[in-house]
Protein backbone atom coordinates (compact mmCIF):
# COMPACT_ATOMS: atom_id res chain seq x y z
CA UNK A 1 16.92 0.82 4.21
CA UNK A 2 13.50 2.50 4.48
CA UNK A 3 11.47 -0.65 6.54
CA UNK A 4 7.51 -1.43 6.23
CA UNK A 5 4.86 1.55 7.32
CA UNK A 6 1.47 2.09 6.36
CA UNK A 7 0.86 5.79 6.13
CA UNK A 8 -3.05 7.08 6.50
CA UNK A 9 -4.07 10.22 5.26
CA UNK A 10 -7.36 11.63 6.59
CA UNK A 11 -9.74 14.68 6.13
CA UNK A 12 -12.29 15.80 7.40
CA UNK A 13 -11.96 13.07 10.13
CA UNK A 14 -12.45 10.15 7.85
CA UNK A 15 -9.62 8.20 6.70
CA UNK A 16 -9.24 9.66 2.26
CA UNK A 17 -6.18 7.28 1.31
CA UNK A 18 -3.49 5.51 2.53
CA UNK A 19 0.16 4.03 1.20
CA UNK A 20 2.01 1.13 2.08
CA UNK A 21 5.53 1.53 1.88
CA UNK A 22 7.28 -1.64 1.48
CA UNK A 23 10.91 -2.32 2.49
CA UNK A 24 13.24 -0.99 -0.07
CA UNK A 25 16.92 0.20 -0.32
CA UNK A 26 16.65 3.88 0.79
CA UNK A 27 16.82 6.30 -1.81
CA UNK A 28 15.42 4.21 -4.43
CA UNK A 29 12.61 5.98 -6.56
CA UNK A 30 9.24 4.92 -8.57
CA UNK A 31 10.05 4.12 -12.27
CA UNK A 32 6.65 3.05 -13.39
CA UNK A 33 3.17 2.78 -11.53
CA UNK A 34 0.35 -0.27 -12.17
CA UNK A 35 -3.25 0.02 -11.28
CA UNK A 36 -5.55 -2.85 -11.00
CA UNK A 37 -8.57 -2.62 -13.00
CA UNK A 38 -11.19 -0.63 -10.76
CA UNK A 39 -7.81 1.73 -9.78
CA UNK A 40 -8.38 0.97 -5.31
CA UNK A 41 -4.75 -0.52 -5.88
CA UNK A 42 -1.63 1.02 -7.36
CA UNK A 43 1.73 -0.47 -7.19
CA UNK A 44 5.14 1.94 -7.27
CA UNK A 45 7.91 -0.40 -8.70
CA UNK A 46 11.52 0.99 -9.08
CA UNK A 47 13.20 0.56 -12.47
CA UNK A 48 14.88 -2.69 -10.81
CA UNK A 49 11.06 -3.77 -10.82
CA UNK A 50 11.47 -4.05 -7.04
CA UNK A 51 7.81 -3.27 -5.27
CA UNK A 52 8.10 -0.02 -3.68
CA UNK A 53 5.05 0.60 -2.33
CA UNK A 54 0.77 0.30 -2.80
CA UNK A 55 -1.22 3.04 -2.98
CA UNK A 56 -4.90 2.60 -1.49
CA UNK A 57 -7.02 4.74 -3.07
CA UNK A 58 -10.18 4.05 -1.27
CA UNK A 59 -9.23 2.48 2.01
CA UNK A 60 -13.08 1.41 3.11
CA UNK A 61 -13.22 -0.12 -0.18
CA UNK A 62 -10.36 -2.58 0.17
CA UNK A 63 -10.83 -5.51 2.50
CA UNK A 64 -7.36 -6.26 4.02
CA UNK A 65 -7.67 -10.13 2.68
CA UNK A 66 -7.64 -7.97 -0.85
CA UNK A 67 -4.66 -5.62 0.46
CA UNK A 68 -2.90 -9.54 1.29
CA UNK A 69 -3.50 -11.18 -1.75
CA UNK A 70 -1.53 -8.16 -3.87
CA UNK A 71 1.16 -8.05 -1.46
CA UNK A 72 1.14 -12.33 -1.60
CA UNK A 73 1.00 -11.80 -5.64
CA UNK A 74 4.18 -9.33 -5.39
CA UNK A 75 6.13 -12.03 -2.58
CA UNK A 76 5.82 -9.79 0.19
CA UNK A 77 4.27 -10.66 4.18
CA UNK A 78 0.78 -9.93 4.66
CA UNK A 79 -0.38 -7.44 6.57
CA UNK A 80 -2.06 -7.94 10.03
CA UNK A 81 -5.02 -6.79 11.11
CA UNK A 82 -3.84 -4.52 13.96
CA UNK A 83 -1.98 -2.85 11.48
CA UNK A 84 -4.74 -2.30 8.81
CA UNK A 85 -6.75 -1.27 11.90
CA UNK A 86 -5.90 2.79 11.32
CA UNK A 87 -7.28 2.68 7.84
CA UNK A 88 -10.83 1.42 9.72
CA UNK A 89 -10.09 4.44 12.13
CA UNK A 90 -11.97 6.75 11.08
């Protein structure tokens, strides 16, 4: 079972993206991929249509009460805000 991270990429010393991984059988793969409109948000599903994961394109863009309401749209937890807090790193 691969369990809940958020994984922050960052260059240059500012934070460029990050992904939410969301708890999933391990091994399981993305089937299809769904942006919302202005593209900051991109949802992995597995062919099962099982959430995988959410992309954040442009971490300083997305408020974490945005991040919450996908993840409360998809009937996952939210996310709390010490663990958003490494996205604001940088």
């Amino acid at each position: 079972m691969t369990e809940r991270s958020l994984q922050v990429t960052h260059r240059k010393g500012r934070t460029f993206a990050a992904y939410l991984h969301l708890s999933h059988p391990t091994g399981e793969k993305s089937a299809r991929t769904v942006a919302s409109p202005d593209g900051l948000l991109i949802v992995d599903y597995a062919a099962s249509g099982r959430p995988l994961g959410v992309e954040i394109t442009a971490p300083q863009a997305v408020p974490l009460e945005r991040l919450n309401q996908l993840l409360a749209e998809l009937g996952e937890p939210p996310l709390a805000e010490q663990d958003y807090r490494p996205v604001r790193a940088a």
